[in-house]
Protein backbone atom coordinates (compact mmCIF):
# COMPACT_ATOMS: atom_id res chain seq x y z
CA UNK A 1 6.16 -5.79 13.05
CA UNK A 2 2.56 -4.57 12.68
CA UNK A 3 0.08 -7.48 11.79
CA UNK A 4 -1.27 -8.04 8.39
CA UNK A 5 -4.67 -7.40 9.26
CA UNK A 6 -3.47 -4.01 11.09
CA UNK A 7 -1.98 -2.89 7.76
CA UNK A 8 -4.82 -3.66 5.22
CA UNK A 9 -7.01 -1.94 8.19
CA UNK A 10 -4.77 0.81 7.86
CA UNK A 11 -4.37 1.28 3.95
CA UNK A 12 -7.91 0.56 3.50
CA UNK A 13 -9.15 3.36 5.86
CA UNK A 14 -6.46 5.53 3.94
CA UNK A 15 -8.10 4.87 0.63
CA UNK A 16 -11.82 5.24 1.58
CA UNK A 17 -10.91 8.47 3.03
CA UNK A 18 -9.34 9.57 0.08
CA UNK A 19 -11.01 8.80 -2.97
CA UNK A 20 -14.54 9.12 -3.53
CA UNK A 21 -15.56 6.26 -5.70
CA UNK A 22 -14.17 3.80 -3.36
CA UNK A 23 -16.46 5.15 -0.70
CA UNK A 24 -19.22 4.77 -2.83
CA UNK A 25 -18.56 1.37 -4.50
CA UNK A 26 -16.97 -0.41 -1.39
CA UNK A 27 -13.25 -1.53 -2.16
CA UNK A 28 -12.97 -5.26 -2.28
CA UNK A 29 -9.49 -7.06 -1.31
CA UNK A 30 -8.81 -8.02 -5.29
CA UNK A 31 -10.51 -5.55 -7.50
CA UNK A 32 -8.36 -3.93 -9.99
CA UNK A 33 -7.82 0.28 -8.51
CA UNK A 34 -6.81 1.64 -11.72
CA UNK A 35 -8.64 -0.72 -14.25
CA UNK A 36 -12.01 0.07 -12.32
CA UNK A 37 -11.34 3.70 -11.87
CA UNK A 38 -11.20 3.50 -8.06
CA UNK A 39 -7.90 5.08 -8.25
CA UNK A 40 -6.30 6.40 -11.03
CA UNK A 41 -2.35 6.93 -11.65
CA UNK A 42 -1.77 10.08 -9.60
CA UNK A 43 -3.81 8.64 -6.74
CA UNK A 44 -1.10 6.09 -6.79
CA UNK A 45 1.52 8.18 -6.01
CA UNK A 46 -0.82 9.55 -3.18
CA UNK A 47 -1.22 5.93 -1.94
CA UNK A 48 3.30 6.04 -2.15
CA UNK A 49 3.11 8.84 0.09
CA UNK A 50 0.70 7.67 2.74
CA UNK A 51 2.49 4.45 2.90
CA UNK A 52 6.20 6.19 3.16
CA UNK A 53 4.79 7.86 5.65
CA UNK A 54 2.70 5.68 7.56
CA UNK A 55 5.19 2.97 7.34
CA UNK A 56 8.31 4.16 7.30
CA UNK A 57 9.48 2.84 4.16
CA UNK A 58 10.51 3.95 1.40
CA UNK A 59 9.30 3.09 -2.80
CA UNK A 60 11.29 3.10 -4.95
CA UNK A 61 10.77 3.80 -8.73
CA UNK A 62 11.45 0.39 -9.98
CA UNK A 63 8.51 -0.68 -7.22
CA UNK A 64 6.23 1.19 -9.24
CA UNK A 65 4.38 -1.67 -10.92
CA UNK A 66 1.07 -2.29 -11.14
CA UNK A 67 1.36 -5.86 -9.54
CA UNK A 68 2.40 -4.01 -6.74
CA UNK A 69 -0.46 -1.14 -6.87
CA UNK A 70 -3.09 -2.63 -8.82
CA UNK A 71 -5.11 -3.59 -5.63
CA UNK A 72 -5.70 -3.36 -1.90
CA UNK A 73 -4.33 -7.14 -1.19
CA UNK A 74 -1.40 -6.21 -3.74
CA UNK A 75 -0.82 -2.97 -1.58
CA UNK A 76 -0.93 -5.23 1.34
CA UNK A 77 1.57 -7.42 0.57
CA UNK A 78 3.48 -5.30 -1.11
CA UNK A 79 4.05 -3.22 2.42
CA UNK A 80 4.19 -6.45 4.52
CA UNK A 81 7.63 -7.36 2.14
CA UNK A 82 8.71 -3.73 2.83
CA UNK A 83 8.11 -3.90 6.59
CA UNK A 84 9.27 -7.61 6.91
CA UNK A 85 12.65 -6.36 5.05
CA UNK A 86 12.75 -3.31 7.32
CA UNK A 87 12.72 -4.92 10.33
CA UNK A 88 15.78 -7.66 9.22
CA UNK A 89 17.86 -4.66 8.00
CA UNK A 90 17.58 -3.17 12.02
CA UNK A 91 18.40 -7.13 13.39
CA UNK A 92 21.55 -6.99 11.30
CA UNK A 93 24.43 -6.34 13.50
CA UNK A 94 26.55 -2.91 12.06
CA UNK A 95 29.73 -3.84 10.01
């Protein structure tokens, strides 16, 4: 399983690439993407799409919350859960 640092190194670079304002202000662990304007609601689903595909996992609608989206260290964890649960379901023997 990747480290925790290597995935908030990896989403952060993803989201200062991608949306301008973050560039420009910075993009601190715990300040609020969509309340600040750092990201708005279809960057989210941008952010869903780099993480499906960077991680291999996959969102699901219901995981569409803001307590999951609302800020890099939310995105973080969020993805660390996913991974973590990934990597049980392949140590699982088949039934």
């Amino acid at each position: 399983m990747p480290q925790a640092q290597t995935i908030g190194d990896r989403i952060r670079e993803f989201v200062l690439k991608q949306f301008p304002l973050a560039r420009r202000k910075g993009l601190k662990p715990d300040e609020q993407w969509l309340e600040t304007g750092l990201v708005d609601s279809l960057g989210i689903l941008d952010v869903v799409s780099f993480l499906e595909a960077e991680f291999s996992v996959h969102v699901t609608d219901e995981e569409l919350l803001p307590e999951n989206f609302d800020s890099l260290s939310a995105v973080v964890e969020f993805v660390q859960k996913k991974v973590s649960a990934l990597a049980q379901e392949k140590d699982q023997p088949c039934k």
